[in-house]
C-alpha atoms as a PDB file:
ATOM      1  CA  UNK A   1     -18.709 -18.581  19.311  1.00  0.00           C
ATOM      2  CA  UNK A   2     -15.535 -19.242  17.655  1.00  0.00           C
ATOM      3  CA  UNK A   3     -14.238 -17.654  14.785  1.00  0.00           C
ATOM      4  CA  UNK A   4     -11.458 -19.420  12.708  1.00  0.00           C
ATOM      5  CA  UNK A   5     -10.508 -15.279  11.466  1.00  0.00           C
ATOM      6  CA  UNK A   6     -10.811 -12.848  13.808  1.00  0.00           C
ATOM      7  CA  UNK A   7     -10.329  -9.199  11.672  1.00  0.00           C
ATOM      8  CA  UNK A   8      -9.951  -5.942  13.681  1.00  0.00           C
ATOM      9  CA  UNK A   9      -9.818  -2.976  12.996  1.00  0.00           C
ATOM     10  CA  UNK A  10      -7.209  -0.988  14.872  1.00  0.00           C
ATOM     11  CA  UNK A  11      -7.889   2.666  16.788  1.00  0.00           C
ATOM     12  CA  UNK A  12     -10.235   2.780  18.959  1.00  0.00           C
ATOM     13  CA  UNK A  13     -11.064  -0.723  18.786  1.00  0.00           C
ATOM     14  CA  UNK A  14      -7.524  -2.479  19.541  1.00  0.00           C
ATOM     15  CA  UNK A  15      -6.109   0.480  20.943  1.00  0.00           C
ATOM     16  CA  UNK A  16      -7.854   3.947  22.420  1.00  0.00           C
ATOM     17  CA  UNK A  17      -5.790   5.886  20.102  1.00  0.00           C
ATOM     18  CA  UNK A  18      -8.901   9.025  18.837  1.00  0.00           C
ATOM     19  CA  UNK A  19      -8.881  10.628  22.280  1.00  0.00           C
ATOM     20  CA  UNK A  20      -5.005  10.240  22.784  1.00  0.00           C
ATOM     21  CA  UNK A  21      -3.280  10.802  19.688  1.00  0.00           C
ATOM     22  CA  UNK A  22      -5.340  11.567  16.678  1.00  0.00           C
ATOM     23  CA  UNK A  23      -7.520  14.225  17.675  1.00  0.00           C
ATOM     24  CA  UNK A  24      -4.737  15.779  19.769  1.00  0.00           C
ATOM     25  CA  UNK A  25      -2.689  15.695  16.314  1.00  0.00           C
ATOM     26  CA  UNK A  26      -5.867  17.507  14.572  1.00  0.00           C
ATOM     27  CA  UNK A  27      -6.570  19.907  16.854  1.00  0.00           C
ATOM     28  CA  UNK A  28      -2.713  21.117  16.654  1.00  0.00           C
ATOM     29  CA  UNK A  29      -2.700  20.676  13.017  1.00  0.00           C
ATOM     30  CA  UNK A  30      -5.647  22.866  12.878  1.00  0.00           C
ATOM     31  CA  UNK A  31      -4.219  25.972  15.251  1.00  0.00           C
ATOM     32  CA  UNK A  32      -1.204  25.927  12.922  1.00  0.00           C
ATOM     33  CA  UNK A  33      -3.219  25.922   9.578  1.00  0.00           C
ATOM     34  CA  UNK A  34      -6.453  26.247   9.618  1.00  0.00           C
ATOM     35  CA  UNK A  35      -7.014  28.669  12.864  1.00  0.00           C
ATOM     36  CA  UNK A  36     -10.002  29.548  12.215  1.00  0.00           C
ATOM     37  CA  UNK A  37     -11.618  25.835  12.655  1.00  0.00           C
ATOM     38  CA  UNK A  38     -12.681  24.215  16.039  1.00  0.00           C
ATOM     39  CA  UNK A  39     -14.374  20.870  16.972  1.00  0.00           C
ATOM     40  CA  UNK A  40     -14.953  18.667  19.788  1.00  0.00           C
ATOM     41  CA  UNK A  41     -14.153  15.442  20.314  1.00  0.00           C
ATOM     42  CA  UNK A  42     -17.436  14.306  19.869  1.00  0.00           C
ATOM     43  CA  UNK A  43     -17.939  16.121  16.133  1.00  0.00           C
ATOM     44  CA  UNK A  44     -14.417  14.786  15.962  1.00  0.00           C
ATOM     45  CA  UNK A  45     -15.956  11.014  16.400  1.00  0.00           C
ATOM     46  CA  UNK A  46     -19.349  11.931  14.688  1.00  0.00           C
ATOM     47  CA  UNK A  47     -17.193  12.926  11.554  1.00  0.00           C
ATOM     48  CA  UNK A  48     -15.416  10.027  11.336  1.00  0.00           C
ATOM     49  CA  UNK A  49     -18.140   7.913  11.707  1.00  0.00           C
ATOM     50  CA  UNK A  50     -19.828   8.806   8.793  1.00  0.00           C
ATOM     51  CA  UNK A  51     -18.917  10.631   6.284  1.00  0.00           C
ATOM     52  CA  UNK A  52     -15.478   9.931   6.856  1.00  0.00           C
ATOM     53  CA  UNK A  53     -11.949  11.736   7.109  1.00  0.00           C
ATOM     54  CA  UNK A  54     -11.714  12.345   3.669  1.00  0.00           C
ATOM     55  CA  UNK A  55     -14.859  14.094   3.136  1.00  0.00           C
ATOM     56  CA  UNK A  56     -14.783  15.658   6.622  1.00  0.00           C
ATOM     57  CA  UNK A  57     -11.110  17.376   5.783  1.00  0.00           C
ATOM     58  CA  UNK A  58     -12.271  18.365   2.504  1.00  0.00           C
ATOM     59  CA  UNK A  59     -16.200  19.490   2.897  1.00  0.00           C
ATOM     60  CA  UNK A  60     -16.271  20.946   6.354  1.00  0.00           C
ATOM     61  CA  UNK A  61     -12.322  21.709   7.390  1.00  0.00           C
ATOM     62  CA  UNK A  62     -11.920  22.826   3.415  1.00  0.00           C
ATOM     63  CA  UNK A  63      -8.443  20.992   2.994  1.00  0.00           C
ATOM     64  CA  UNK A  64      -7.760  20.928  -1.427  1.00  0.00           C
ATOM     65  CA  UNK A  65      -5.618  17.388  -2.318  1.00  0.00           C
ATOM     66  CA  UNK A  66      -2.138  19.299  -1.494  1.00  0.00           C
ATOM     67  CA  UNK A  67      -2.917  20.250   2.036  1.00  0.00           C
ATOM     68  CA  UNK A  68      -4.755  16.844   2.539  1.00  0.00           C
ATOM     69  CA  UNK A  69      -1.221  15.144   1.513  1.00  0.00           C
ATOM     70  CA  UNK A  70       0.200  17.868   3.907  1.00  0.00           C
ATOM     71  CA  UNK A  71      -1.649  16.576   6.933  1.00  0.00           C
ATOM     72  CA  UNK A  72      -1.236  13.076   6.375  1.00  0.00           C
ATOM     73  CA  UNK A  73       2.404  13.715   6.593  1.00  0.00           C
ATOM     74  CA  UNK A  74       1.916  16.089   9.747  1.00  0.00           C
ATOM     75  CA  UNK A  75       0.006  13.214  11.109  1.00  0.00           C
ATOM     76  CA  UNK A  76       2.382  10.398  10.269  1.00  0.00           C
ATOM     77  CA  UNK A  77       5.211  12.582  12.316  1.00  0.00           C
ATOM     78  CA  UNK A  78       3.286  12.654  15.571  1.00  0.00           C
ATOM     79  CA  UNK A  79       2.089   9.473  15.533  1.00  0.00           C
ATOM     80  CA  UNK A  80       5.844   7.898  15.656  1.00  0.00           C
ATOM     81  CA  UNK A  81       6.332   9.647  18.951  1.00  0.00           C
ATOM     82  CA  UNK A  82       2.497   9.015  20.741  1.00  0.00           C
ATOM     83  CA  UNK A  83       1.813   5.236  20.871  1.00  0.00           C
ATOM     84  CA  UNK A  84      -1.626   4.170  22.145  1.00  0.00           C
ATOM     85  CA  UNK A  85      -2.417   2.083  24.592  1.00  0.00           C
ATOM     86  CA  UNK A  86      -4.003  -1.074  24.174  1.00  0.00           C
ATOM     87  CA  UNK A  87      -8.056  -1.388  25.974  1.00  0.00           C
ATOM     88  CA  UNK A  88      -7.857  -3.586  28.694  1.00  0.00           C
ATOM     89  CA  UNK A  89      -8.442  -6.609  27.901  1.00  0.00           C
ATOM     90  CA  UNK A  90      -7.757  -6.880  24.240  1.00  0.00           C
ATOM     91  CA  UNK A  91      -4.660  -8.044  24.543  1.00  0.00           C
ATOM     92  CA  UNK A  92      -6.003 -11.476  26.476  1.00  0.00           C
ATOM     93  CA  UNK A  93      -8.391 -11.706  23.304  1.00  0.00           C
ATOM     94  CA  UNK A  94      -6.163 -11.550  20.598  1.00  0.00           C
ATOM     95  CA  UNK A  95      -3.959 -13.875  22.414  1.00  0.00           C
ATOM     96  CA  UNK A  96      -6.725 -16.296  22.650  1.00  0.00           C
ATOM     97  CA  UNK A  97      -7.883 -16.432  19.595  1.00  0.00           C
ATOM     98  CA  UNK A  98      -4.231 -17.188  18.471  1.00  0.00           C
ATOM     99  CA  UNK A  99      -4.107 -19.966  20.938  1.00  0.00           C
ATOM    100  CA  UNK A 100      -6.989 -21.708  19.808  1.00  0.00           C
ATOM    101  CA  UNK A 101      -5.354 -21.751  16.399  1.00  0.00           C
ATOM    102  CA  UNK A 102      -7.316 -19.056  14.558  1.00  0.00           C
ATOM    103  CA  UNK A 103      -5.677 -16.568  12.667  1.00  0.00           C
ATOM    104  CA  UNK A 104      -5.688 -12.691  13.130  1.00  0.00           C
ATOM    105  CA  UNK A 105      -5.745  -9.863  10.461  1.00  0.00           C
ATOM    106  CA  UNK A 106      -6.045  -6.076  10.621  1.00  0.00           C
ATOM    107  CA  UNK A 107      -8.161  -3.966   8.448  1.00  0.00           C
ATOM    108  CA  UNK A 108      -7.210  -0.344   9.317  1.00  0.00           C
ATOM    109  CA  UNK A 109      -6.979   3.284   8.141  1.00  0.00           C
ATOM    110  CA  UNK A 110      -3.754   3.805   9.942  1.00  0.00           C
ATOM    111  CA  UNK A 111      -0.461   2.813   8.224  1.00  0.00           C
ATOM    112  CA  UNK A 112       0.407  -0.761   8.619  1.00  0.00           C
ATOM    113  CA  UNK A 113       4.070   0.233   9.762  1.00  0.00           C
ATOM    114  CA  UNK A 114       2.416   1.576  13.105  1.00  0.00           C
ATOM    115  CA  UNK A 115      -0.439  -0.723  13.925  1.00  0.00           C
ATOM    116  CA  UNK A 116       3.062  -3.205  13.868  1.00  0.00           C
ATOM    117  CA  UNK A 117       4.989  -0.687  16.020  1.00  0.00           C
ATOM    118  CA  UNK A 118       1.439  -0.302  17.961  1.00  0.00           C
ATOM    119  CA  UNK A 119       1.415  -3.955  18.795  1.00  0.00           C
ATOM    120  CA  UNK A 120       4.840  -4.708  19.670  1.00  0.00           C
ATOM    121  CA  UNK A 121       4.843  -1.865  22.088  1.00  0.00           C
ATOM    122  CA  UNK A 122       1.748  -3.060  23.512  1.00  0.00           C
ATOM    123  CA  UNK A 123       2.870  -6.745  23.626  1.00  0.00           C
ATOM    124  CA  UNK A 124       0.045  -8.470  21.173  1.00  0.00           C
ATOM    125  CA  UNK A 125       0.875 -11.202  19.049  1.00  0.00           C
ATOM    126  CA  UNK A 126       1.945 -10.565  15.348  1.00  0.00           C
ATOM    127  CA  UNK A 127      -0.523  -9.798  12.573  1.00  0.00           C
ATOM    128  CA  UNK A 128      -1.344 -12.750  10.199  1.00  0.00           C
ATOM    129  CA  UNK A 129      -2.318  -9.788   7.507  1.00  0.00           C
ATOM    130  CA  UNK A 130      -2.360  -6.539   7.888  1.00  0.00           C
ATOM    131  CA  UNK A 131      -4.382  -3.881   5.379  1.00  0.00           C
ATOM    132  CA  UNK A 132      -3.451  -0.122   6.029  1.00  0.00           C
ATOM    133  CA  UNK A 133      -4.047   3.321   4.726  1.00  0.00           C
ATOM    134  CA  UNK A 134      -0.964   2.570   2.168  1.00  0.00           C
ATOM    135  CA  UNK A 135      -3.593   0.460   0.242  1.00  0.00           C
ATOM    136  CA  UNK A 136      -4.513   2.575  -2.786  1.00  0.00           C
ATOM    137  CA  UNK A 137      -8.110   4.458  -2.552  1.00  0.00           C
ATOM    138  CA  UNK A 138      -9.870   2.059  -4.568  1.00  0.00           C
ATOM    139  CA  UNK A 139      -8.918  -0.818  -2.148  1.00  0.00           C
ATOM    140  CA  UNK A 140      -8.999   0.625   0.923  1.00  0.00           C
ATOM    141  CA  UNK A 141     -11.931   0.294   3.501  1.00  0.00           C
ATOM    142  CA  UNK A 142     -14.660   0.675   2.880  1.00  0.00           C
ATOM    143  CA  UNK A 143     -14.179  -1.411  -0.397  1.00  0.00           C
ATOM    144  CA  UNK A 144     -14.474  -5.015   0.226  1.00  0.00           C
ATOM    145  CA  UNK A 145     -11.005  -5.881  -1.486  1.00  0.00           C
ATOM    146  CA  UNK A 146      -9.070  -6.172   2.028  1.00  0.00           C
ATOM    147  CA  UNK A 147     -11.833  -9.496   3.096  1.00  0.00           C
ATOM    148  CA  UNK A 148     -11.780 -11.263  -0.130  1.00  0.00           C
ATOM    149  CA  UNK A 149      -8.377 -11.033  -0.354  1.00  0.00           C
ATOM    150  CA  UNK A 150      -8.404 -12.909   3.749  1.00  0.00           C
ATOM    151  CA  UNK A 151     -10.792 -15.166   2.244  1.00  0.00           C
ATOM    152  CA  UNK A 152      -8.724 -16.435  -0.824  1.00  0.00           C
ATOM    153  CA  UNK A 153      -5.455 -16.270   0.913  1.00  0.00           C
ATOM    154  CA  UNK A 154      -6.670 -19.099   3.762  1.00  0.00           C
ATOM    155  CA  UNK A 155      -9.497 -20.446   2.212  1.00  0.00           C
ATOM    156  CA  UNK A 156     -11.983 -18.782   4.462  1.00  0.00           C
ATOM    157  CA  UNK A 157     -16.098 -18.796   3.610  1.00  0.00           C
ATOM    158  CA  UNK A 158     -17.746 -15.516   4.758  1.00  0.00           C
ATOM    159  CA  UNK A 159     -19.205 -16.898   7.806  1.00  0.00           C
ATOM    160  CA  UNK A 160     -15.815 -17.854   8.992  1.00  0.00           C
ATOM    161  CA  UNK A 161     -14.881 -14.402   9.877  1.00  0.00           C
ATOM    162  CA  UNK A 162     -15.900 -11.659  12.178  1.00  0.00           C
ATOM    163  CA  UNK A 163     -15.210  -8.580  11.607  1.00  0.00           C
ATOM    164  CA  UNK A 164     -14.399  -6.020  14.459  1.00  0.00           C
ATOM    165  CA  UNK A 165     -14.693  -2.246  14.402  1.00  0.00           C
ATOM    166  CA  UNK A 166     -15.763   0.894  15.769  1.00  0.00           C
ATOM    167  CA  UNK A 167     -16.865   3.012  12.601  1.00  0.00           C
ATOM    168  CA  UNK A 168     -19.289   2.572   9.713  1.00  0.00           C
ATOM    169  CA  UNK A 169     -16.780   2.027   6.786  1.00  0.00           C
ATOM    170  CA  UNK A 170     -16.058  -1.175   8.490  1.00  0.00           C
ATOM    171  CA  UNK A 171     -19.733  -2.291   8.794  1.00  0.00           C
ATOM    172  CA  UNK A 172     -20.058  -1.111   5.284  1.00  0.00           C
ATOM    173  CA  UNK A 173     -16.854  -3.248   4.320  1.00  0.00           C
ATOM    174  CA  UNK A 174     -18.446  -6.321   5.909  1.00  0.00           C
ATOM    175  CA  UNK A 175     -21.900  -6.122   4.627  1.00  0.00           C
ATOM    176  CA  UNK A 176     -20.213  -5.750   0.843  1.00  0.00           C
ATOM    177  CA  UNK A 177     -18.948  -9.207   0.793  1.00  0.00           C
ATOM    178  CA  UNK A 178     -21.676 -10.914   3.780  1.00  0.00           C
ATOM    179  CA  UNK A 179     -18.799 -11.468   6.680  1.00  0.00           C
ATOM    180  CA  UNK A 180     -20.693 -11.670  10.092  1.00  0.00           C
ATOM    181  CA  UNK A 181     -19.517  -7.436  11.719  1.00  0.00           C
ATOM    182  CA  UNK A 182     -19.572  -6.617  15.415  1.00  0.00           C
ATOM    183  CA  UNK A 183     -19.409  -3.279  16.621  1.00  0.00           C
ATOM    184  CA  UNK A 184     -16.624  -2.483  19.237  1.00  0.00           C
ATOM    185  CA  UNK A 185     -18.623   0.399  21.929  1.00  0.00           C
ATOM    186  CA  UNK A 186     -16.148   1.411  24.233  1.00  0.00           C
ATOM    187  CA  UNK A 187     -14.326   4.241  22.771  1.00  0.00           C
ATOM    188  CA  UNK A 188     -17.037   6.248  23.233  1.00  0.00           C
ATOM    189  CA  UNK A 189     -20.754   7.005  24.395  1.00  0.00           C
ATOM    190  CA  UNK A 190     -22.213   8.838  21.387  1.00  0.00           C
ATOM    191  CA  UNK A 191     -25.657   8.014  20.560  1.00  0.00           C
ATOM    192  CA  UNK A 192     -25.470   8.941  17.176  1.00  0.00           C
ATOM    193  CA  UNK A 193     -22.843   5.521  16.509  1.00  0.00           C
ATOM    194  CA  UNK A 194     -24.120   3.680  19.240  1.00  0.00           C
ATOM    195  CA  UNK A 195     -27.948   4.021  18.245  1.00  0.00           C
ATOM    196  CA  UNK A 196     -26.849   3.125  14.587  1.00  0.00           C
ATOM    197  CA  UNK A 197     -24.520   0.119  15.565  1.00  0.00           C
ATOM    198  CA  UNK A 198     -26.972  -1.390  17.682  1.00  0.00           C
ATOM    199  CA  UNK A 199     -29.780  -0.773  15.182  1.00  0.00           C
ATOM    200  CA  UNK A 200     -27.761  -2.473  11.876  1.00  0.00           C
ATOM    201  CA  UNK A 201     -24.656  -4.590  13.065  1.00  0.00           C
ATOM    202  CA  UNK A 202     -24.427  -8.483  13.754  1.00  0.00           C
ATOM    203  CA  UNK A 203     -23.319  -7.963  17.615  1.00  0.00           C
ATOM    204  CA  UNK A 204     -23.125  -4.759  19.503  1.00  0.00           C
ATOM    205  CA  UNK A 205     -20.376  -4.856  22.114  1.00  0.00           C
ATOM    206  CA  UNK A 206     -20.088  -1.819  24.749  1.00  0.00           C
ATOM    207  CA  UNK A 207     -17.402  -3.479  27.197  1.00  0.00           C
ATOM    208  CA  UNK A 208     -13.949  -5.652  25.801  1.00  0.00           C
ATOM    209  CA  UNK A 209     -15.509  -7.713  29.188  1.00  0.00           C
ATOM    210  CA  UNK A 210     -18.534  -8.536  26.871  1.00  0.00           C
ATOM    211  CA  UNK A 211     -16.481  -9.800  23.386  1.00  0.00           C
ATOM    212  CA  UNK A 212     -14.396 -11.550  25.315  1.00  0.00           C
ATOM    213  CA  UNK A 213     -17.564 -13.676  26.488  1.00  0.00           C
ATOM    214  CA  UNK A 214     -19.406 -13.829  23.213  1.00  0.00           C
ATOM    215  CA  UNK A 215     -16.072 -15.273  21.445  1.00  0.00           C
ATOM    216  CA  UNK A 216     -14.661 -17.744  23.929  1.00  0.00           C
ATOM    217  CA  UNK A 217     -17.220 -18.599  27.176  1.00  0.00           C
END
């Protein structure tokens, strides 16, 4: 199955960057700051999952607007010096779906600067759009603005995209305008996000080994 816009989301889908970087980053954050707060990596995953980072910083790690802004910044320093790796794999897909003439785009709540720095260090072909967490609130996933704005730039019906991600905003994102979603399994094995993924999404995909198959055998 061929899809003329392949959209991807970017950590822990593209690149296996919670366990590496970003909950590292929190967990230091947190022993500087807020010392009194602890979580695994699961709740880590769980959180963002559903409700969210927003609503996990501010309802269960208690961060007001100012410290939020705070740990964005914190977050944006560490993440210039730890680059993630790319899943094996990923990088033959995105290639591929380049080759066959498709196009590429990035929905993403990481800044668009570093999914670019992310893929040029990882060797994956350039971006045809890329939609980061510099979008304002009102635009950012899980709103729908990101796909319609794919769609009218190329042309695009719903069904010509897929859209690829690990976490429910994106699944929420897709459902909001009808674009065909597929879940990307591998970063972890909760069965909280797996049981829900597998329950509501398009395609459920626990290996790259398995996309890879469904897009291009």
């Amino acid at each position: 199955m061929f899809y003329p816009c392949l959209v991807v989301d970017h950590d822990d889908t593209v690149v296996n960057s919670t366990a590496t970087v970003h909950y590292p980053c929190f967990v230091q954050y947190c022993g500087e700051y807020f010392p009194g707060y602890h979580c695994t990596l699961e709740h880590y995953f769980v959180q963002n999952f559903h409700p969210g980072v927003v609503s996990f910083f501010r309802d269960e790690v208690g961060m007001d607007e100012a410290r939020m802004k705070h740990e964005q910044a914190y977050w944006n320093a560490y993440v210039q010096d730890h680059v993630p790796q790319v899943y094996p794999g990923m990088a033959e897909i995105l290639w591929e779906q380049k080759r066959r003439g498709g196009r590429l785009c990035v929905i993403s709540h990481s800044y668009s600067k570093n999914i670019l720095r992310d893929y040029r260090e990882n060797g994956l072909p350039e971006p045809d759009m890329v939609f980061g967490w510099e979008m304002p609130a009102e635009r950012r996933k899980p709103k729908p603005d990101a796909l319609y704005e794919i769609m009218d730039a190329y042309g695009y019906k719903p069904s010509e995209l897929l859209m690829l991600d690990d976490l429910k905003p994106g699944y929420d994102m897709a459902r909001a305008c009808g674009v065909p979603f597929a879940a990307a399994g591998w970063a972890n094995d909760i069965p909280e996000i797996e049981g829900f993924m597998r329950q509501n999404c398009d395609r459920y995909f626990k290996t790259v080994a398995e996309l890879a198959a469904y897009l291009f055998d």
